[in-house]
Structures are given as C-alpha cells and as structure tokens.
Protein backbone atom coordinates (compact mmCIF):
# COMPACT_ATOMS: atom_id res chain seq x y z
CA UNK A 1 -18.79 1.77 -13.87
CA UNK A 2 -15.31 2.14 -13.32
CA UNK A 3 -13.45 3.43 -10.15
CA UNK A 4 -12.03 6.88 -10.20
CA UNK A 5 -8.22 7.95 -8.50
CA UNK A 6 -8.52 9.74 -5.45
CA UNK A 7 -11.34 9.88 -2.52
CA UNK A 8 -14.21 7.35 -2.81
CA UNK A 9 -16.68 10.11 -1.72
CA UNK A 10 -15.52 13.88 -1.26
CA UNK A 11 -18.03 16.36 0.71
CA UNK A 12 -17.48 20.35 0.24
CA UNK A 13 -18.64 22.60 2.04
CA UNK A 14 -22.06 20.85 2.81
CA UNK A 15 -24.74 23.46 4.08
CA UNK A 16 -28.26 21.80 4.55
CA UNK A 17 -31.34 24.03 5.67
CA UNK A 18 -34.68 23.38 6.55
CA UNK A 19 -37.04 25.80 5.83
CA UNK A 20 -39.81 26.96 8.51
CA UNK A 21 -43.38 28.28 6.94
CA UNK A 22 -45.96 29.80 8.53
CA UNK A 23 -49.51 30.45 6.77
CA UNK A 24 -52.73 28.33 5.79
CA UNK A 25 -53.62 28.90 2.50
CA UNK A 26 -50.60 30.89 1.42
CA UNK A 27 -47.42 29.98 3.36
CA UNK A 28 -44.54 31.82 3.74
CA UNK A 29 -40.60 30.65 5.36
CA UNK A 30 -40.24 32.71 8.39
CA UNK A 31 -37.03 31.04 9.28
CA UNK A 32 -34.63 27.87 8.79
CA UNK A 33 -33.26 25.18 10.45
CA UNK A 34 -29.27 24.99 10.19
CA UNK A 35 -29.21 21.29 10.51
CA UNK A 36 -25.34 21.14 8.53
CA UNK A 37 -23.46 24.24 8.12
CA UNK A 38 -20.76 23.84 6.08
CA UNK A 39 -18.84 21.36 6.11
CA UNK A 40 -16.13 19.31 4.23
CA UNK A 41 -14.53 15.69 4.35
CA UNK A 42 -13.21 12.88 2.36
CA UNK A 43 -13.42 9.18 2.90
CA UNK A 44 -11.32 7.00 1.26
CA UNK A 45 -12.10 3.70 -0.49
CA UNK A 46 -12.24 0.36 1.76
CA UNK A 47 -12.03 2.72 4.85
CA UNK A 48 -14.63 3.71 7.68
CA UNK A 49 -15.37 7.52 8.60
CA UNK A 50 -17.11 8.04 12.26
CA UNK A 51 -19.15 10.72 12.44
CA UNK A 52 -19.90 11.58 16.04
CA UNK A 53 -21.97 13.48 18.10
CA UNK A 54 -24.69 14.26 20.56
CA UNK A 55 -28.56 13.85 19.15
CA UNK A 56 -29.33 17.07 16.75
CA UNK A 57 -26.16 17.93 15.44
CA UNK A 58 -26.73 17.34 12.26
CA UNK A 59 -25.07 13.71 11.47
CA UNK A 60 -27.92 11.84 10.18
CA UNK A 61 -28.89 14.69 7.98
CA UNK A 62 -25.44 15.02 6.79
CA UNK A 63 -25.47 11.27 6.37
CA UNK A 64 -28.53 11.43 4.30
CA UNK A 65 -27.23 14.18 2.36
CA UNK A 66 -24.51 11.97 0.92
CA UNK A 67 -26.70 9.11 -0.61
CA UNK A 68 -28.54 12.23 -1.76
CA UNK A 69 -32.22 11.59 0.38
CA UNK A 70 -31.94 15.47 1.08
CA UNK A 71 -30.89 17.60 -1.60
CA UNK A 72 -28.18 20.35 -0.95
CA UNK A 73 -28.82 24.22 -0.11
CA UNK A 74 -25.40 24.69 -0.79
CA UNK A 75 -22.18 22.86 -1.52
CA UNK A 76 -20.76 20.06 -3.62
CA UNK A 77 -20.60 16.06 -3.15
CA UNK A 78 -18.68 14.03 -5.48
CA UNK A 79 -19.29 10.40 -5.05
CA UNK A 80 -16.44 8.18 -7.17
CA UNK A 81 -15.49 11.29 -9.13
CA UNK A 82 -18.41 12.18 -10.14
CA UNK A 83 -20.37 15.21 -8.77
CA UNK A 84 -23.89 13.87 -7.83
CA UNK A 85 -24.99 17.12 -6.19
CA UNK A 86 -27.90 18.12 -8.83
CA UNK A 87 -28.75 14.94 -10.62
CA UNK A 88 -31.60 14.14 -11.36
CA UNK A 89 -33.92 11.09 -9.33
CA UNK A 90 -33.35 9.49 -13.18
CA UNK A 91 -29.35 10.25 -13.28
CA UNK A 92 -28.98 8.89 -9.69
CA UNK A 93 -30.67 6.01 -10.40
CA UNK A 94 -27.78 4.06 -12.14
CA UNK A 95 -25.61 5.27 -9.23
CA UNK A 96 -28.47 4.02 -6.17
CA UNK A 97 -26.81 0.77 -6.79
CA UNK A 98 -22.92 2.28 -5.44
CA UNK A 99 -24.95 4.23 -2.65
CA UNK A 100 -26.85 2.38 0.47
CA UNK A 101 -27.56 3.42 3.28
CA UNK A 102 -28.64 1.36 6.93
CA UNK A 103 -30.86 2.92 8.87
CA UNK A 104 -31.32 3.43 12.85
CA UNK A 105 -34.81 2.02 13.68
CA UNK A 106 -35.11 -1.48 12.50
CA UNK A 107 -39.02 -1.25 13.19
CA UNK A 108 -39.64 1.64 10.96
CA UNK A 109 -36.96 1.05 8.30
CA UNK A 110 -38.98 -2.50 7.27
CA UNK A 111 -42.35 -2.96 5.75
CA UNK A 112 -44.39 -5.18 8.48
CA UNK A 113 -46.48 -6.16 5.28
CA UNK A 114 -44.07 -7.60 2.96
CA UNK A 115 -41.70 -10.42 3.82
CA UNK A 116 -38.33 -10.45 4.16
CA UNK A 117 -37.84 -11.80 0.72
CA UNK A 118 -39.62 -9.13 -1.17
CA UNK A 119 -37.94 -6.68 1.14
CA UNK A 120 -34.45 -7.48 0.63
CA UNK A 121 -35.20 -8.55 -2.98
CA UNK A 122 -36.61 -5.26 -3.77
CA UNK A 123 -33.70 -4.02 -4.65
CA UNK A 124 -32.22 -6.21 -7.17
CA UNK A 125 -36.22 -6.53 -8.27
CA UNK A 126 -35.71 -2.53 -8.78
CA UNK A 127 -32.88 -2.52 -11.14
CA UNK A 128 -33.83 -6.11 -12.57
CA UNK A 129 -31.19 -8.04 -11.79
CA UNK A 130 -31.99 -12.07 -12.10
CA UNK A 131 -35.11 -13.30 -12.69
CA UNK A 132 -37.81 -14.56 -9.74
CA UNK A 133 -35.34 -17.74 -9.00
CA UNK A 134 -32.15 -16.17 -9.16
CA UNK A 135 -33.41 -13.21 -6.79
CA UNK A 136 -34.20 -15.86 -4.61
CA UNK A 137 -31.21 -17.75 -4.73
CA UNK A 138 -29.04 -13.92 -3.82
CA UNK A 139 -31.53 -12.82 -1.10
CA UNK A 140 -31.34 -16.61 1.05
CA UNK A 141 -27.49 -16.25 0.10
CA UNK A 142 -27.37 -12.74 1.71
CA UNK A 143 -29.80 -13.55 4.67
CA UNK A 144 -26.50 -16.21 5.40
CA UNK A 145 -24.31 -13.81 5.44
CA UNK A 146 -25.98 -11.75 7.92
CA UNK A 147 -26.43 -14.50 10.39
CA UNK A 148 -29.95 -15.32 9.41
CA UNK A 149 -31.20 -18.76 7.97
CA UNK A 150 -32.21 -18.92 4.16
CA UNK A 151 -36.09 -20.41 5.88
CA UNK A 152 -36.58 -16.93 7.21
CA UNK A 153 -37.28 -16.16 3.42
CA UNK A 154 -40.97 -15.98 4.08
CA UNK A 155 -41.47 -14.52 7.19
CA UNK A 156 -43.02 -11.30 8.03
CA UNK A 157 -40.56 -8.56 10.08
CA UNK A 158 -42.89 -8.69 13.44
CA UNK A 159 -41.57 -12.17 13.31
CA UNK A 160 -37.92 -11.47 14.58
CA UNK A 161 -36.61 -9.42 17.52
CA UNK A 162 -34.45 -5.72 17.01
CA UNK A 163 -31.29 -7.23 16.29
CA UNK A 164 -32.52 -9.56 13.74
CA UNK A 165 -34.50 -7.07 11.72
CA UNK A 166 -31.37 -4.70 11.73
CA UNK A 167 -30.25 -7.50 10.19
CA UNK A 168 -32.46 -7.66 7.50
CA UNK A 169 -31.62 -3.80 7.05
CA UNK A 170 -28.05 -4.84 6.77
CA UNK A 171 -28.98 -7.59 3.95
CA UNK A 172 -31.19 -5.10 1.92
CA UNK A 173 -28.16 -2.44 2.01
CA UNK A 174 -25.76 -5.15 0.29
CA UNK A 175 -28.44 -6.23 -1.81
CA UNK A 176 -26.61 -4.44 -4.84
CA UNK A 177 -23.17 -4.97 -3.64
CA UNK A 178 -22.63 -1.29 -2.86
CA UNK A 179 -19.18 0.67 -2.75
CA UNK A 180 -20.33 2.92 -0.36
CA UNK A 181 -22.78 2.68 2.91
CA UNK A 182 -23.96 4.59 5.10
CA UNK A 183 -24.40 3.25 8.34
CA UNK A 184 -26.69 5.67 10.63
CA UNK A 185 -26.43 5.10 14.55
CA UNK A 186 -27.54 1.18 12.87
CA UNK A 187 -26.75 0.02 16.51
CA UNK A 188 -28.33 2.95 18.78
CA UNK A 189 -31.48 1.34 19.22
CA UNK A 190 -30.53 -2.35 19.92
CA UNK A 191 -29.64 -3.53 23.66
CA UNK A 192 -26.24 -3.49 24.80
CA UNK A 193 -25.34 -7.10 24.31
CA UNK A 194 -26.41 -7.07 20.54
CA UNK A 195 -24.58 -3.89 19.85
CA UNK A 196 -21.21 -5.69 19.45
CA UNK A 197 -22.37 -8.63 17.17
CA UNK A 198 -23.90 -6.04 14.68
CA UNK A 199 -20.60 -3.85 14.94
CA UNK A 200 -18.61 -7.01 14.20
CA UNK A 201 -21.07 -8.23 11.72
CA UNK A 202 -20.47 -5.16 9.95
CA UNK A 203 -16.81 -5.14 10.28
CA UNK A 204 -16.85 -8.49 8.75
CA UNK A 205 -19.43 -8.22 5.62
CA UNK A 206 -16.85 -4.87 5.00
CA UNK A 207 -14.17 -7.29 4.24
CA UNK A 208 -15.87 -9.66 2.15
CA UNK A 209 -17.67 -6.98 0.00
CA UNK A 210 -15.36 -4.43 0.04
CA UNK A 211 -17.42 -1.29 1.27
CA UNK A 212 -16.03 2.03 2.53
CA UNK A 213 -18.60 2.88 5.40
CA UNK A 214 -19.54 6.31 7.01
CA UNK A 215 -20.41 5.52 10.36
CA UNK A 216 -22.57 7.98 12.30
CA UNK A 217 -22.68 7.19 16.34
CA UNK A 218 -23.56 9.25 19.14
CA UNK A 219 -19.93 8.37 20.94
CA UNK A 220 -16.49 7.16 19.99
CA UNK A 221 -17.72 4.02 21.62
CA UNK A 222 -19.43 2.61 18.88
CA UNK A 223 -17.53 4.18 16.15
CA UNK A 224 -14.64 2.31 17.62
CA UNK A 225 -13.57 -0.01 14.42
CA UNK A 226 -13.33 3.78 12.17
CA UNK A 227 -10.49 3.76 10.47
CA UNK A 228 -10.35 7.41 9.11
CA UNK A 229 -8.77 10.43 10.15
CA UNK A 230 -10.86 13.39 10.81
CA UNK A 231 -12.32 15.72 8.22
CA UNK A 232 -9.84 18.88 6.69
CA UNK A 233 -12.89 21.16 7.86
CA UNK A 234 -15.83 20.34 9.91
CA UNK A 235 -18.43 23.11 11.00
CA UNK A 236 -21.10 22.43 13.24
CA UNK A 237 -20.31 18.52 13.56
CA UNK A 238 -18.84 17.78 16.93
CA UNK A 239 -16.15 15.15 15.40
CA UNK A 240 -14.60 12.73 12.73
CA UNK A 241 -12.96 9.91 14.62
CA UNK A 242 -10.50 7.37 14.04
CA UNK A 243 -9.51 4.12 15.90
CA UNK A 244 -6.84 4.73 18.05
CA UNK A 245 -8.95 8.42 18.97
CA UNK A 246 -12.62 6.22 19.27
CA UNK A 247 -10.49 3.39 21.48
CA UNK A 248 -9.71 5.38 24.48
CA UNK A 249 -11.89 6.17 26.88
CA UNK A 250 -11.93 9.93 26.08
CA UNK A 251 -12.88 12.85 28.18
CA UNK A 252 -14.65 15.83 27.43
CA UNK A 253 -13.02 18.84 27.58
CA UNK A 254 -14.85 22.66 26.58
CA UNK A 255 -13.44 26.06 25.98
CA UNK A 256 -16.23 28.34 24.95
CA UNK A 257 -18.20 26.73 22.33
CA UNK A 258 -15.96 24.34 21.47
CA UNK A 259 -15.44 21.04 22.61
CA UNK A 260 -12.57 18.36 21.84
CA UNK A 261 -11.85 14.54 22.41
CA UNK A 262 -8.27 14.55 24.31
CA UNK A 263 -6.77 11.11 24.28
CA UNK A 264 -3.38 9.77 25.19
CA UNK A 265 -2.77 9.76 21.94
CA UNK A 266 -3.53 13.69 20.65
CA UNK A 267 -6.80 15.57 20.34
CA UNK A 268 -8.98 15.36 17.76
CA UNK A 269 -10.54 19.39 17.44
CA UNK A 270 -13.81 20.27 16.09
CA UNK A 271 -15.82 23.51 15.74
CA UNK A 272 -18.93 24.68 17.09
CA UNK A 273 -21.65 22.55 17.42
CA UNK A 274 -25.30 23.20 17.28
C-alpha cells in the first residue's frame, strides 16, 4: 500500500463514550462515561507524539481509539489518508498490519500458555506471511533485535522477568513491520532502572524500522525522546509534548481548570481535563 502526502495519522475531533446501563433482564443507559471529548491532532511520519497525563484522562482510550480497539461515538481518524473510522473488522484487516500497538502490563498483554514463538509469530501466522520455517527464522531475528536471544524461542512468558516480557510485547508489535505504533505507558509498570533501556530500545528499533510512535506517559519524563509539537486542539487531554517541553523539569502551574507545563523554553497549554 502506498504512502499518502501529508500527516501519517490525523485525529478529528475524537469523542469516545462509554455507556452506563442499569437493569437485569432489560437494561437501559442511565448515563456515560466521557472518557475523550473531542479532540484533534496530527502526527507526522517518522516522528513521536507524547500524550501525557495523570491516570483517567482519557490517553489510553484515545490511544486505543486510533488502532481502532474502540470504535468512535463521534469524530473522524484518517490513518495514511485513508479514513478508517467505520471499517469494517474485514476492511481493517489489510490495514492491522500498518497499525500496532504495545501495551502497558507485560503480564496481561502475553499468553502464559503459548510460547514466545507462537506469540510473536502470531502475527505474521495471522496474515500468512512465510511458511512454519521462515516464521521462525523472522521471530528469532526479531527476538535479536529486542535484546533477547533467538533460544528464548521456546520458552513460556512466566519464564522471564517485566522488562523482558515487555520485550516480547515490543517484538510482537514489529512483527509486521508497522508504520505506526502505539506505545501505551509500555514503561509504567517496569522498575526504574529498566525504564530507560526500554525507552532507548524503542528509540532505536524506531530508526531501523522506520515507525512514527504515539507515546502515551503519565509525565513529560518518560515521553522525553517525543519529537512532536502539540496537538491544533486538544479537549480533555492534559498535553501533547515535545522534546525540548518533556526535557525540562517542568512545573505545574493551574488557573481554574486548566493546567499548563511552563518551561524555560514556552508553555505548552491544554484544556480542561477530566
């Protein structure tokens, strides 16, 4: 599929709702959850976006939304100029292998009865790319490149400690050799001192495959290596950072309901948050 002009994935005016029911036999919504109200960005191709904000604001939803694991209540997403907003599960298929995403809990996120193999194989097993011995030959290649040894083939996930099963994660997203991946809070639940190799494992496997990530963090800490300015309209998302914003130790400062990261550098303004 060829590449498009312009943005690598545009968002517009993204609202996402979760309904609340009450009732046994019949229910009935008796209210909704605004978990993304409205918003619109662009990331450009071969660039990171940081999405960042406290727990609840809406990121990983938002995040979810884009690789289309939640479908829209209102709004538009165009992924490589295509609009992708009400395709089917068939018409996305073809396009599952552009879109990946990486998620936060490395013990949920992996089967603990498969082996790593058939998990990051699954993929290409999927869309039937190679046969049994090529597959093989792509997954021990990709295990390398994550900093994991072609013997761990075989092994079961309960085998390996947080930081190597993000790992694994990491693998399975480039399984496909995605454009675009979506990297939510992949670090948040690993210790400190494995934070920065999976950060910089990341930043490295993005210049050898090419990938535009969305990063979604709970501080500018972590989203640190984005490379993308902040969104043309953002509502309910506390902020869109960028690297020289994300690299200074920034300081929180509130007026009403709103709150902005002031750097040396200039302020980067969102709107209310949840």
């Amino acid at each position: 599929m060829a590449s498009a002009p312009g943005p690598l994935l545009q968002a517009e005016h993204v609202v996402k709702y979760f309904p609340i029911k009450r009732g046994i036999l019949i229910q009935r919504e008796v209210a909704q959850v605004h978990a993304v109200d409205d918003v619109s960005l662009e990331v450009q191709r071969g660039e990171t976006l940081g999405l960042v904000g406290e727990s609840g604001c809406g990121k990983s939803t938002l995040g979810r939304s884009f690789v289309r694991l939640f479908p829209l209540t209102d709004g538009r997403i165009v992924f490589d100029g295509q609009d992708i907003t009400r395709l089917s599960r068939r018409g996305m298929r073809p396009l599952r292998r552009e879109l990946q995403i990486i998620f936060q809990d490395p013990y949920a996120s992996l089967n603990p009865r498969k082996r790593v193999g058939q998990i990051v194989g699954a993929p290409l097993a999927i869309h039937g790319i190679g046969d049994r011995r090529e597959r093989k030959r792509q997954v021990q290649e990709l295990l390398e490149k994550v900093g994991l040894s072609p013997e761990h083939y075989n092994r079961f996930p309960h085998e390996f400690s947080g930081g190597q099963r993000q790992r694994i994660g990491v693998a399975r997203a480039l399984a496909l050799r995605p454009k675009l991946v979506i990297a939510d809070e992949p670090v948040s639940a690993l210790d400190v001192s494995i934070q920065a190799q999976v950060i910089n494992l990341l930043a490295d496997l993005q210049e050898d495959f090419e990938l535009t990530y969305v990063f979604i963090a709970h501080g500018p800490g972590s989203a640190s290596s984005s490379r993308a300015t902040s969104p043309r309209r953002s509502t309910r998302l506390p902020a869109a950072v960028s690297t020289h914003a994300a690299a200074t130790r920034p300081r929180c400062a509130r007026s009403s309901s709103r709150r902005s990261w002031t750097t040396g550098t200039g302020t980067w303004r969102p709107v209310t948050t949840l």
